[in-house]
N, C-alpha and C. Protein backbone atom coordinates (compact mmCIF):
# COMPACT_ATOMS: atom_id res chain seq x y z
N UNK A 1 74.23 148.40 107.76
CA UNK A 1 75.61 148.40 108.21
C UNK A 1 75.93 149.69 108.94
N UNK A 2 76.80 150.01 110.35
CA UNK A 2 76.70 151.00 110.99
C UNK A 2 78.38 151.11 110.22
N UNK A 3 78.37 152.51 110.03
CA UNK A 3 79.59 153.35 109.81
C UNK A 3 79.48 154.36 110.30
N UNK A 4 80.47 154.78 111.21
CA UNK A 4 80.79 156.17 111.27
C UNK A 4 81.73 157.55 110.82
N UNK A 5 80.87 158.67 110.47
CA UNK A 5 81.50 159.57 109.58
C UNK A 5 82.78 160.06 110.38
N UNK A 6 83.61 160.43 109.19
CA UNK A 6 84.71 161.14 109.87
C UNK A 6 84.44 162.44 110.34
N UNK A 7 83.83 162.84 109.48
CA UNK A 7 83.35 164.30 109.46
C UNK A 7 83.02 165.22 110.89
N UNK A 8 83.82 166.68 111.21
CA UNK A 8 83.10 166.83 112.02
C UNK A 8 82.33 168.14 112.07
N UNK A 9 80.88 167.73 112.79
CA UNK A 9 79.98 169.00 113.08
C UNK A 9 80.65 170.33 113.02
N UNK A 10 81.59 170.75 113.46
CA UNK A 10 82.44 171.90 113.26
C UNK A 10 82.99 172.73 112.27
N UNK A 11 83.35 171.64 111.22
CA UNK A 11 83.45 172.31 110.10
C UNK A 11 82.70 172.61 109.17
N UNK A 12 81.44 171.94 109.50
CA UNK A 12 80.34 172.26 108.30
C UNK A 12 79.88 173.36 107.81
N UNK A 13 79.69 173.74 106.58
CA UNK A 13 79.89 175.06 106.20
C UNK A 13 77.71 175.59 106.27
N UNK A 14 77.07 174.31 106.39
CA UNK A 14 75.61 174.69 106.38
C UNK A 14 74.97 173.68 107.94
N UNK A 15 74.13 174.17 108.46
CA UNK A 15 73.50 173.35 109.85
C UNK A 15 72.39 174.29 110.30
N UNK A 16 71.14 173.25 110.23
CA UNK A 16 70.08 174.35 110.32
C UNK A 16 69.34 172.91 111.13
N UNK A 17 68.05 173.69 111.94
CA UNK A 17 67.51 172.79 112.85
C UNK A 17 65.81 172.53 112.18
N UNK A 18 65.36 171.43 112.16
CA UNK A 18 63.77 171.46 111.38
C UNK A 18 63.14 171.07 112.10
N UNK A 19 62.50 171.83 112.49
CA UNK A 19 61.22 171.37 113.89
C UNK A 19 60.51 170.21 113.49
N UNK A 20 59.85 169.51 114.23
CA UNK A 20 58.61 168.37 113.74
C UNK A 20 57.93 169.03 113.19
N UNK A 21 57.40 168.50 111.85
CA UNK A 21 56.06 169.19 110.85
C UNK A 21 56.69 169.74 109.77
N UNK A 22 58.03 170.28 110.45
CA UNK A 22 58.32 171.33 109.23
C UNK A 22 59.08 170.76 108.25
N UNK A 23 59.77 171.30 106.94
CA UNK A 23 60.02 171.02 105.87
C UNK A 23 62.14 171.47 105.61
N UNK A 24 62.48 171.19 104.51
CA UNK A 24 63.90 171.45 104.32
C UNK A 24 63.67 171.28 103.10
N UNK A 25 64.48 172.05 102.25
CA UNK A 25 64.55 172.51 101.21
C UNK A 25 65.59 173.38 100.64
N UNK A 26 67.31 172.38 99.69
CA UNK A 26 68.22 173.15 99.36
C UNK A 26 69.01 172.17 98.38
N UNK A 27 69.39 173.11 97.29
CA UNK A 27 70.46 172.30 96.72
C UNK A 27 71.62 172.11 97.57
N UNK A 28 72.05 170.35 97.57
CA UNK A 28 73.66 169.86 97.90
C UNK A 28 74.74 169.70 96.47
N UNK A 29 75.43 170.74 96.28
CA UNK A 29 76.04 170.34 95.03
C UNK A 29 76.97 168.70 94.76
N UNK A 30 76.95 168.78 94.13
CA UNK A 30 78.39 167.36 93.55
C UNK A 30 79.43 167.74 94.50
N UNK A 31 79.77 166.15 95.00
CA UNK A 31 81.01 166.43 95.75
C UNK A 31 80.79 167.06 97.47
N UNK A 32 79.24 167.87 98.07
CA UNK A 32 79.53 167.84 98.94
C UNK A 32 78.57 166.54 99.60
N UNK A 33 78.57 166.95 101.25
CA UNK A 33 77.79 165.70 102.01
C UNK A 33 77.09 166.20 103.02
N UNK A 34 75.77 165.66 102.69
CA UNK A 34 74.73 165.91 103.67
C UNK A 34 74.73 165.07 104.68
N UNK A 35 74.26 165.73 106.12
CA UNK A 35 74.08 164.77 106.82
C UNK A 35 72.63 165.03 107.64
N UNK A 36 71.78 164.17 108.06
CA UNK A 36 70.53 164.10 108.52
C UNK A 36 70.84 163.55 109.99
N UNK A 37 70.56 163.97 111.07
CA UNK A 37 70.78 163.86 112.16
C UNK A 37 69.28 164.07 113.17
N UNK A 38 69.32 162.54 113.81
CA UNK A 38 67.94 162.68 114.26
C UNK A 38 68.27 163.06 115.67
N UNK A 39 67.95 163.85 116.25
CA UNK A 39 68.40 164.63 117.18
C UNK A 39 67.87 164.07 118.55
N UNK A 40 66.74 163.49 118.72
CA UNK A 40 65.80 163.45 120.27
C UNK A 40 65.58 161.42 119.67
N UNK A 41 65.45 160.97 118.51
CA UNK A 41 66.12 159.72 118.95
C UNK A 41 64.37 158.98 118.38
N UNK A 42 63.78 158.27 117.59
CA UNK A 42 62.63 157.66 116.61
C UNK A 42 62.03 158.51 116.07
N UNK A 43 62.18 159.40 115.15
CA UNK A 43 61.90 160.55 114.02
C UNK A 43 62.08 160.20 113.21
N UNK A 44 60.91 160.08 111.97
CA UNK A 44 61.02 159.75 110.84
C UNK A 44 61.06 161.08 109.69
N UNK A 45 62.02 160.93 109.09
CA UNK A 45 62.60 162.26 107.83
C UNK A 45 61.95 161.71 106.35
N UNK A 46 61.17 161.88 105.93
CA UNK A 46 60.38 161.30 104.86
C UNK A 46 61.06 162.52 103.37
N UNK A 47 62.36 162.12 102.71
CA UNK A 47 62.72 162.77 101.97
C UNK A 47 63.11 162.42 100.23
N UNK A 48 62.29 163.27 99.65
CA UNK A 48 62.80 163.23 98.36
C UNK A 48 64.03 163.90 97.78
N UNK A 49 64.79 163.45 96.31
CA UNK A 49 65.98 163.66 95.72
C UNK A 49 65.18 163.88 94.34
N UNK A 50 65.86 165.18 94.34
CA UNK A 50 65.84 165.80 92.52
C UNK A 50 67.26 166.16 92.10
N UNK A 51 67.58 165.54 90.81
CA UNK A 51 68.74 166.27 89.72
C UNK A 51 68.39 168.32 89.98
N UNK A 52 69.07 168.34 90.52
CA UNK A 52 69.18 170.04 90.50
C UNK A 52 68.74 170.93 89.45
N UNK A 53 69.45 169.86 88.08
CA UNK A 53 69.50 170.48 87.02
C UNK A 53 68.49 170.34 85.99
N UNK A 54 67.79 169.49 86.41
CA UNK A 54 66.66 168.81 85.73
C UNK A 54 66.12 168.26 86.11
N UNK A 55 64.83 168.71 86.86
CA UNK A 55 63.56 167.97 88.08
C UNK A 55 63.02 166.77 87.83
N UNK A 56 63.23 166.20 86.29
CA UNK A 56 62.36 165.62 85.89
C UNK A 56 63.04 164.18 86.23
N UNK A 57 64.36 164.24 86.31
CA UNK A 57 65.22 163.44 87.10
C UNK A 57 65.31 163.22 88.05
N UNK A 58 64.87 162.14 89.80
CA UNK A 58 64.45 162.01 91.09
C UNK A 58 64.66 160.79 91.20
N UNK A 59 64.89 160.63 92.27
CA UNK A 59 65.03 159.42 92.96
C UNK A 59 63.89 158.04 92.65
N UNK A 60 64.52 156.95 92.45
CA UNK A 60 63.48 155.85 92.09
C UNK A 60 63.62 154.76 93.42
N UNK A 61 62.83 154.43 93.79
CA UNK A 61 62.80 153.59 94.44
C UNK A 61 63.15 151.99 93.78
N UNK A 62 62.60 151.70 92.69
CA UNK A 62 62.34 150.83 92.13
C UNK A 62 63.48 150.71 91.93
N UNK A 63 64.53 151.38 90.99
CA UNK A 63 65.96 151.68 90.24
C UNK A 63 67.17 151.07 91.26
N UNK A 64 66.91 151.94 92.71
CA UNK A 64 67.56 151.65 93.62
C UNK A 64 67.99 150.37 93.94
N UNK A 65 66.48 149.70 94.79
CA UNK A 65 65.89 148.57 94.78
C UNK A 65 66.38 147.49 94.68
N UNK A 66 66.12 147.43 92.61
CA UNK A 66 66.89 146.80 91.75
C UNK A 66 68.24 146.19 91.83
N UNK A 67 68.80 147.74 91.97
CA UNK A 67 70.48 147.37 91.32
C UNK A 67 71.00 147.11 92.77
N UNK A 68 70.75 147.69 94.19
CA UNK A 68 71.21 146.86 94.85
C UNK A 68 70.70 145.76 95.54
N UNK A 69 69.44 144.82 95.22
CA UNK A 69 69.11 143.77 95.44
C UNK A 69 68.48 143.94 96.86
N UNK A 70 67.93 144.55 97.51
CA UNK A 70 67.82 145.09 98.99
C UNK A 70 66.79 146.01 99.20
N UNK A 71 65.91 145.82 99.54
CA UNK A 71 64.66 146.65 100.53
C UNK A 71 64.97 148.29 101.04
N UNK A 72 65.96 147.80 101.81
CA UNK A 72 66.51 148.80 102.75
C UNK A 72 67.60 149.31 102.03
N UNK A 73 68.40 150.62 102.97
CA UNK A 73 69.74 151.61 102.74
C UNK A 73 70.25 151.15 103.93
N UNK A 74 71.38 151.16 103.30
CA UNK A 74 72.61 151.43 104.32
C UNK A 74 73.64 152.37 103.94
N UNK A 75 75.10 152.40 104.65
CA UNK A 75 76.22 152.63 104.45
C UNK A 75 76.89 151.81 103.00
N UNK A 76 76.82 152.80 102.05
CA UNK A 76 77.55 151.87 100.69
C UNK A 76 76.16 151.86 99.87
N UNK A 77 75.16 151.97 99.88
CA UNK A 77 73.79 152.19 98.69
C UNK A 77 74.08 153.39 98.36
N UNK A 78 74.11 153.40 96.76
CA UNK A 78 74.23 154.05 95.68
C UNK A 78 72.28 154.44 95.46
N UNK A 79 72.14 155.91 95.87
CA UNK A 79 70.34 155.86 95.32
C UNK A 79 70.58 156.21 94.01
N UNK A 80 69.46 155.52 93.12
CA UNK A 80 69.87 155.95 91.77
C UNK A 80 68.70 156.51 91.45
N UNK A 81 68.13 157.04 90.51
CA UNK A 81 67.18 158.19 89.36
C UNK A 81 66.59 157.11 89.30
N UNK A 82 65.49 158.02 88.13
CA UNK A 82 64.37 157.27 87.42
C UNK A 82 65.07 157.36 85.48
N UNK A 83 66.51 157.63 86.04
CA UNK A 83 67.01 157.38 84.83
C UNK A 83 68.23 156.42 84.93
N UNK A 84 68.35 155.92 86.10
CA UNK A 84 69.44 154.83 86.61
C UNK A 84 70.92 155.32 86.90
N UNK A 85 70.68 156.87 86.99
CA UNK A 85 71.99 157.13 87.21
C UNK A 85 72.32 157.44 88.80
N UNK A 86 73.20 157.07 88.76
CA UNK A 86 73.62 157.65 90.38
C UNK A 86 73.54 158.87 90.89
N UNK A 87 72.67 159.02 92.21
CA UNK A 87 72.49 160.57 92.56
C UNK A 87 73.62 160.75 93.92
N UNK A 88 73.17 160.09 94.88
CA UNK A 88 74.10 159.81 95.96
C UNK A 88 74.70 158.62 96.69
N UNK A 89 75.52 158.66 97.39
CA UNK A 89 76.35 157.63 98.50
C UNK A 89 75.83 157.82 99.63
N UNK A 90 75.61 156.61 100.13
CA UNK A 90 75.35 156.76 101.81
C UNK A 90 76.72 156.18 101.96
N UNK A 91 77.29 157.01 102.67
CA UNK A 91 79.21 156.96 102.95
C UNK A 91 79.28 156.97 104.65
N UNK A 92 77.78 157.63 105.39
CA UNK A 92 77.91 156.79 106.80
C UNK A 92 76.70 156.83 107.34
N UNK A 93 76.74 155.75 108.26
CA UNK A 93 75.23 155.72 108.41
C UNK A 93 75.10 154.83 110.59
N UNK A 94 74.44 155.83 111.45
CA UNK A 94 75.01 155.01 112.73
C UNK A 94 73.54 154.08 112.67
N UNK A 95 72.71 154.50 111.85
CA UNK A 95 70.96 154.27 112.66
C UNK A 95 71.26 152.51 112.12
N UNK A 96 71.42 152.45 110.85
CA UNK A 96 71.72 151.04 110.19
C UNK A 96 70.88 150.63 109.23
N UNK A 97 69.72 151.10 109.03
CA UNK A 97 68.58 150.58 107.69
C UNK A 97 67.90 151.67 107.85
N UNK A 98 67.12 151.99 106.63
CA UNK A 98 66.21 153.22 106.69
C UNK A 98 65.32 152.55 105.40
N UNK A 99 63.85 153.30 105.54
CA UNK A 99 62.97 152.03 104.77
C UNK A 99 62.78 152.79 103.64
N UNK A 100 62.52 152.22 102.29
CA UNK A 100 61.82 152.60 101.00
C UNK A 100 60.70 152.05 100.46
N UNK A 101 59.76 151.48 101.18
CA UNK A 101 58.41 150.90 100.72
C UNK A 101 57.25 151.48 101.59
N UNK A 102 57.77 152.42 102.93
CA UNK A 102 56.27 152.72 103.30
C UNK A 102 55.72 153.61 103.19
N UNK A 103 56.66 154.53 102.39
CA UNK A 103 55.47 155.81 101.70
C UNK A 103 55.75 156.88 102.41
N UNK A 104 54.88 158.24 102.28
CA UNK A 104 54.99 159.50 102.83
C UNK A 104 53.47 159.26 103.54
N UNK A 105 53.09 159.90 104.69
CA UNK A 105 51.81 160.07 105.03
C UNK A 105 50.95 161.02 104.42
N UNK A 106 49.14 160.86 104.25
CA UNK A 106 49.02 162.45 103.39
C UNK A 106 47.32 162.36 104.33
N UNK A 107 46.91 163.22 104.05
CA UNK A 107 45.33 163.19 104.49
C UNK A 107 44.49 162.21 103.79
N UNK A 108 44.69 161.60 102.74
CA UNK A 108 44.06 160.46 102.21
C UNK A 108 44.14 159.11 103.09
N UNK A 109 45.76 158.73 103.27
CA UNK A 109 46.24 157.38 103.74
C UNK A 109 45.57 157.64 105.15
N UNK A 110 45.90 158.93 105.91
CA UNK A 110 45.26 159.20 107.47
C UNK A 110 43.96 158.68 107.46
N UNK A 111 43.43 159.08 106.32
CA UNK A 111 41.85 158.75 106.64
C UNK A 111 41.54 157.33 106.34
N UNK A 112 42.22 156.41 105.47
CA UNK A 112 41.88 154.82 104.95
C UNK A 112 42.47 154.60 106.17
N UNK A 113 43.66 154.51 106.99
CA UNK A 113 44.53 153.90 107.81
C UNK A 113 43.85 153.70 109.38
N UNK A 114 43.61 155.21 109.27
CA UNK A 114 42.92 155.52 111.06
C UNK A 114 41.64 155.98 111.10
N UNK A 115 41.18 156.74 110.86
CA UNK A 115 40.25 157.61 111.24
C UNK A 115 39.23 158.41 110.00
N UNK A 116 37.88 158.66 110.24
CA UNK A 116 37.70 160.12 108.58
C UNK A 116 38.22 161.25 109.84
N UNK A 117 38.09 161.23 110.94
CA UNK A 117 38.46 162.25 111.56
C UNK A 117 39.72 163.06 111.11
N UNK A 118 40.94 161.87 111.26
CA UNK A 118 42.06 162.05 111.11
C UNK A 118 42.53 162.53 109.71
N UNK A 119 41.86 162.96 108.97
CA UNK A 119 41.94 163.69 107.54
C UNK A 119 42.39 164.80 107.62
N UNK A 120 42.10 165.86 108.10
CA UNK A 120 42.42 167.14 108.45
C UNK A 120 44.01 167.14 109.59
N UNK A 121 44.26 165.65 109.77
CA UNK A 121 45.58 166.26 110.45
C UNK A 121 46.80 166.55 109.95
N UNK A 122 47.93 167.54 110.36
CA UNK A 122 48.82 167.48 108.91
C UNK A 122 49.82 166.63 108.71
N UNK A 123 50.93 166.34 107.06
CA UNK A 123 50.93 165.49 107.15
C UNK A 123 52.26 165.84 106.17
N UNK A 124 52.91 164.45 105.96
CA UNK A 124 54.20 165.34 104.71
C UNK A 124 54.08 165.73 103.55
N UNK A 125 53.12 164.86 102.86
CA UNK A 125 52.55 165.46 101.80
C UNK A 125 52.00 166.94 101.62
N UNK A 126 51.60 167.06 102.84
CA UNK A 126 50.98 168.73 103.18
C UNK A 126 52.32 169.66 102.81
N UNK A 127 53.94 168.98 103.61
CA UNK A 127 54.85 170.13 104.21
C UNK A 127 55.31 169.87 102.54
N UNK A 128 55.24 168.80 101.87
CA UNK A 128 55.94 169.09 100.41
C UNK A 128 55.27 169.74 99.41
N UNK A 129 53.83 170.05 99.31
CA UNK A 129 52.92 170.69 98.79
C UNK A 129 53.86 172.24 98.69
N UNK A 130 53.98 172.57 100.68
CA UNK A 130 53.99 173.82 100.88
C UNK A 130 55.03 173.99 100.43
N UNK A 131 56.05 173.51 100.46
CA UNK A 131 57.76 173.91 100.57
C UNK A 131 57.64 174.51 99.22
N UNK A 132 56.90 173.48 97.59
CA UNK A 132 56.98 173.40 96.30
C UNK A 132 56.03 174.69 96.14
N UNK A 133 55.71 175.12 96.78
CA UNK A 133 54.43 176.11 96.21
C UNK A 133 55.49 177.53 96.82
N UNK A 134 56.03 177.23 98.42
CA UNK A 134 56.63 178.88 98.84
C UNK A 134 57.89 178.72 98.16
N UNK A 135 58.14 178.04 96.86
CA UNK A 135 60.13 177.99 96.46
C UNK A 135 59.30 177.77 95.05
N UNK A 136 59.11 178.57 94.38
CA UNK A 136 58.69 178.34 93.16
C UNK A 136 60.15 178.25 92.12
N UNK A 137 61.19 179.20 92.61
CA UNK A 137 62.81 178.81 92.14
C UNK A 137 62.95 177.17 91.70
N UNK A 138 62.32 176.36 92.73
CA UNK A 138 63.29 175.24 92.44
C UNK A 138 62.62 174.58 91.10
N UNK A 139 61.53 174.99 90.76
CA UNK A 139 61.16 174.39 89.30
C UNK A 139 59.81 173.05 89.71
N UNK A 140 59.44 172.91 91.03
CA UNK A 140 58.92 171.73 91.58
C UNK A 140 57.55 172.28 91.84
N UNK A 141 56.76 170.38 91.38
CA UNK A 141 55.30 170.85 91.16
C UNK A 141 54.99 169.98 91.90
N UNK A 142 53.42 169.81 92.45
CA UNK A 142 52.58 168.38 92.85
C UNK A 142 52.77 167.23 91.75
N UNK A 143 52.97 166.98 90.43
CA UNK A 143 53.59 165.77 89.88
C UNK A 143 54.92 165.36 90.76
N UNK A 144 55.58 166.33 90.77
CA UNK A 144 57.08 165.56 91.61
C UNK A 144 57.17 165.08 92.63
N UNK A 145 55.72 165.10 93.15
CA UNK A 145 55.87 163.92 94.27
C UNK A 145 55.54 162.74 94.47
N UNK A 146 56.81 161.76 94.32
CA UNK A 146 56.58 160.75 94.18
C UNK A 146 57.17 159.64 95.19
N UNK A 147 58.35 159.01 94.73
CA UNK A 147 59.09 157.63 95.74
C UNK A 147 59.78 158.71 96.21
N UNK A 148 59.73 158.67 97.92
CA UNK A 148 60.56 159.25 98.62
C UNK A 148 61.33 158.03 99.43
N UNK A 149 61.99 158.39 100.73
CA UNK A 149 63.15 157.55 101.34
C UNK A 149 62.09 157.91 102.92
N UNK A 150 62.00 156.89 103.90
CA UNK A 150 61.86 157.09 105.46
C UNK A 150 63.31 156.94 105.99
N UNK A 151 63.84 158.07 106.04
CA UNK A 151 65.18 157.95 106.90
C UNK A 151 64.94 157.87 108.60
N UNK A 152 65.28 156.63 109.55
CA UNK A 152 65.22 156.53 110.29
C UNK A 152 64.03 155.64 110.93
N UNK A 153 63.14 155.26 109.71
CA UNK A 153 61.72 154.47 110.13
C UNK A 153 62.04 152.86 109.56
N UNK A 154 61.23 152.48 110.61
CA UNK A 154 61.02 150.83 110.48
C UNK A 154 59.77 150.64 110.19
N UNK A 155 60.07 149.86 109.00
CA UNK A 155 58.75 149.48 108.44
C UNK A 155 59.61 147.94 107.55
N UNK A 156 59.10 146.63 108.81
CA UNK A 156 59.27 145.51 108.54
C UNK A 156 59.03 144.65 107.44
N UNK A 157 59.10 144.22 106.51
CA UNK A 157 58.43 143.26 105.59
C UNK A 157 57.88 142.30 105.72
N UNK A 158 56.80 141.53 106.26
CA UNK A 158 56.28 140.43 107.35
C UNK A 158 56.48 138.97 105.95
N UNK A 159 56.39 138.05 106.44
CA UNK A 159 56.44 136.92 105.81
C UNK A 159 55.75 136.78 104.49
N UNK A 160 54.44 137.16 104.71
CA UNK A 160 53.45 137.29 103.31
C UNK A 160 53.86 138.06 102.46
N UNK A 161 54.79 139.34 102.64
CA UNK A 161 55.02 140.41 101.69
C UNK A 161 54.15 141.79 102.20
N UNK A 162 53.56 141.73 103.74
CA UNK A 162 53.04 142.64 103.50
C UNK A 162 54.00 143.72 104.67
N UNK A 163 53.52 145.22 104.58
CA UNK A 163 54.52 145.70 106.02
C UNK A 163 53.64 146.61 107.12
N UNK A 164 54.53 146.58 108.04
CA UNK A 164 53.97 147.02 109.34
C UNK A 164 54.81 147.81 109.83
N UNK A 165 54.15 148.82 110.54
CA UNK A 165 54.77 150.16 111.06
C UNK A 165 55.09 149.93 112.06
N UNK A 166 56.75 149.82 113.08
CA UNK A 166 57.01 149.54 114.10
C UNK A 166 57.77 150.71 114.73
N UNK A 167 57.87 150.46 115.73
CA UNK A 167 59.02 150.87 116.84
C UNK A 167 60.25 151.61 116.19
N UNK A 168 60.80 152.90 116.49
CA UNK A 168 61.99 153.30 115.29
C UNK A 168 63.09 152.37 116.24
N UNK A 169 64.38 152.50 115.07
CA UNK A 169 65.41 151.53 115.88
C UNK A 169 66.38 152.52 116.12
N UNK A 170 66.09 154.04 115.52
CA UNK A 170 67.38 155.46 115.82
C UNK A 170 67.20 155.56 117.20
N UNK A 171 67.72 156.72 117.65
CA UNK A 171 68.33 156.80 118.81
C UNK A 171 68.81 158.35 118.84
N UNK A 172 68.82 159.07 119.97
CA UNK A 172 68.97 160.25 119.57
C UNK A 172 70.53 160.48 119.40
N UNK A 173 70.68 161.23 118.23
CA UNK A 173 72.15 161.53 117.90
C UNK A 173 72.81 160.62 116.68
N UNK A 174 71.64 159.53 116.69
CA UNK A 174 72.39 158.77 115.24
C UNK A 174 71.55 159.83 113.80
N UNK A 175 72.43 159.02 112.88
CA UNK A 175 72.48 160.00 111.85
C UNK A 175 72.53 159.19 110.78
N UNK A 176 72.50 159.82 109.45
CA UNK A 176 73.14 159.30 108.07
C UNK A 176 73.43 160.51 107.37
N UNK A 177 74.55 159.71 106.56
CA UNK A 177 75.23 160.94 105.16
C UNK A 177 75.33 160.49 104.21
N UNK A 178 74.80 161.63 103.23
CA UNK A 178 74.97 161.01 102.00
C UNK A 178 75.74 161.95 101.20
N UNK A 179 76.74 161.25 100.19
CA UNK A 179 77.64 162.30 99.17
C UNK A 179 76.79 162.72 97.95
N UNK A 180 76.73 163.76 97.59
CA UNK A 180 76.22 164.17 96.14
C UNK A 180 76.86 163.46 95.03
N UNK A 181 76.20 162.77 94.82
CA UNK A 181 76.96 162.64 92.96
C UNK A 181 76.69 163.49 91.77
N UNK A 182 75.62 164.05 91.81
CA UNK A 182 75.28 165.33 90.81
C UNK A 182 74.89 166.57 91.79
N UNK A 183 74.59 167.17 91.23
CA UNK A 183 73.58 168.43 92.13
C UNK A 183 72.52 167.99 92.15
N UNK A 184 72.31 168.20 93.54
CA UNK A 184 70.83 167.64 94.52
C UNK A 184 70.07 168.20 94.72
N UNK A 185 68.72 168.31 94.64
CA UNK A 185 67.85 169.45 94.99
C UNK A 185 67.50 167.93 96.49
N UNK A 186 67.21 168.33 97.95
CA UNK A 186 66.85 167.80 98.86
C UNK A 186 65.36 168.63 99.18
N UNK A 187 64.34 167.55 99.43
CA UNK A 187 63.63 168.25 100.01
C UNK A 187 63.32 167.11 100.96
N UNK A 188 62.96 167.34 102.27
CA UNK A 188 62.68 166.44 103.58
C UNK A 188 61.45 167.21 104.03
N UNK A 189 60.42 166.27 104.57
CA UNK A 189 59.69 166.61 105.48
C UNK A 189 59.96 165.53 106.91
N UNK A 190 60.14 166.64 108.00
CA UNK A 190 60.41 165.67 109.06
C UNK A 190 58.70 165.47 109.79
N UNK A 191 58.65 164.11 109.27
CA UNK A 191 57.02 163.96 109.96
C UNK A 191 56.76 164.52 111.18
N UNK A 192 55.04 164.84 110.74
CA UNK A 192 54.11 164.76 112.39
C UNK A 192 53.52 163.80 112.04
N UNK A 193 53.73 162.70 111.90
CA UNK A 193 53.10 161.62 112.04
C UNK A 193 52.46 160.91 113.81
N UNK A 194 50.90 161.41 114.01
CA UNK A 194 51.14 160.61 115.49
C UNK A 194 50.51 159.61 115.67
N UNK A 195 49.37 159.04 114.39
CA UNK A 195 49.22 157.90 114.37
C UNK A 195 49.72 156.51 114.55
N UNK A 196 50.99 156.37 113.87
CA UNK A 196 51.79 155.36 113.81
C UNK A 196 53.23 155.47 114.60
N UNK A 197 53.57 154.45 115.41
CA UNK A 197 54.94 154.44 115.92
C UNK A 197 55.77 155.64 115.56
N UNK A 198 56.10 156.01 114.20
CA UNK A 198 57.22 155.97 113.29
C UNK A 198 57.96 156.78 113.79
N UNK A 199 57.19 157.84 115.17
CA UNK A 199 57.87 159.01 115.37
C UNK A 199 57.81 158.74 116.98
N UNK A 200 57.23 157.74 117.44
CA UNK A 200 57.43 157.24 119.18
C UNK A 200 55.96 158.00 119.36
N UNK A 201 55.26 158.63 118.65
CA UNK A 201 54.03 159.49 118.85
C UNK A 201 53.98 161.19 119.27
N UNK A 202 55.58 160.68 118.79
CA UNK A 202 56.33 162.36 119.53
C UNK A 202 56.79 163.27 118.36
N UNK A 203 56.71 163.82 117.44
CA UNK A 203 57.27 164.02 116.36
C UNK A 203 58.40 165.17 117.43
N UNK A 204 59.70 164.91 116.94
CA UNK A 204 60.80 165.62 117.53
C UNK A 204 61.95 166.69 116.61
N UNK A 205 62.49 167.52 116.49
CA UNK A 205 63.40 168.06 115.49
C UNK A 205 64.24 166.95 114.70
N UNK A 206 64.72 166.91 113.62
CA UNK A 206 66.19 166.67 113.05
C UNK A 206 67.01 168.02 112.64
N UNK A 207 68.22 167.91 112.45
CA UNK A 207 69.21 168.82 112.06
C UNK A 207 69.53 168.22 111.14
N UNK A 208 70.15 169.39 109.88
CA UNK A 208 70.46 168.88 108.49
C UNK A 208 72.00 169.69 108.42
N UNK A 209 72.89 169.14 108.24
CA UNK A 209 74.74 169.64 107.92
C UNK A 209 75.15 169.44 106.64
N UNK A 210 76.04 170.38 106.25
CA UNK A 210 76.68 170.37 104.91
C UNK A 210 78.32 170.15 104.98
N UNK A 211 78.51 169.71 104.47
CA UNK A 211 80.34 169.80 104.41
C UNK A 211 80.77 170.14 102.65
């Protein structure tokens, strides 16, 4: 569902730019709203959600899933924990679906998917490794990586149940926001993915805003 935020770029009290490859990493407290903004237009943001207050608490895919009956996010999905509680609102959203079944890329999947070459190329799993290892503050280990979100990627469900990596459907300048319901630890890796569509073969910046 496309909604657009009221919100504007101007007042945001946080806005920082994340190159392709690189990583993001910050608590959003309760009450404020992030927004992910794909800037150059098929960039995939491959991002996990932690309870701030307690790591051991993160985003479920499954939980999500579940309670709202639906594959995909939109405008109005509630993501919930691996304890079923509500973490955030997607309160606007221009891109319109963003996927939860096709995973993060890592040097393993590179190498079954494409290539043994393609092992050594980097990957998000790499930028969440790094982020968790140079922020030892946030309490986050290699267990915590688990169900993340593709904000901005298409990844179809084909008839059999199985999926395929397509064409992104963003656009440069669309976006999504989500409200905190607890304190958020965010961590995003904005892929270099250049194997697959997901990024046009271009991995490009996103910008991340706070209100």
């Amino acid at each position: 569902m496309i909604k657009e935020s009221i919100l504007k770029p101007e007042d945001a009290t946080f806005r920082e730019t994340v190159p392709a490859g690189d990583y993001f990493l910050k608590v959003v407290k309760k009450g404020e709203t992030v927004r992910i903004l794909d800037l150059e237009g098929n960039q995939a943001a491959d991002t996990l959600f932690f309870n701030a207050d307690d790591s051991a608490e993160r985003y479920s895919a499954v939980d999500t899933i579940r309670e709202q009956g639906n594959v995909y996010l939109t405008a109005g999905t509630v993501l919930r924990s691996n304890r079923n509680n509500p973490m955030l609102e997607i309160t606007a959203d221009t891109c319109g679906r963003h996927d939860t079944l096709g995973g993060a890329c890592a040097t393993e999947s590179n190498t079954v998917r494409y290539d043994l070459e393609k092992r050594c190329m980097h990957a998000c799993r790499d930028s969440w490794m790094l982020a968790v290892n140079e922020h030892e503050e946030f309490g986050l280990g290699k267990r915590d990586i688990t169900h993340n979100i593709n904000f901005f990627m298409n990844v179809p469900v084909t008839a059999d149940g199985g999926l395929t990596f397509e064409d992104g459907i963003s656009a440069p300048g669309k976006y999504v926001e989500l409200k905190a319901l607890m304190n958020t630890t965010v961590l995003i890796s904005n892929c270099p993915q250049l194997n697959n569509p997901c990024n046009g073969y271009n991995p490009t910046p996103i910008e991340v805003l706070i209100w």
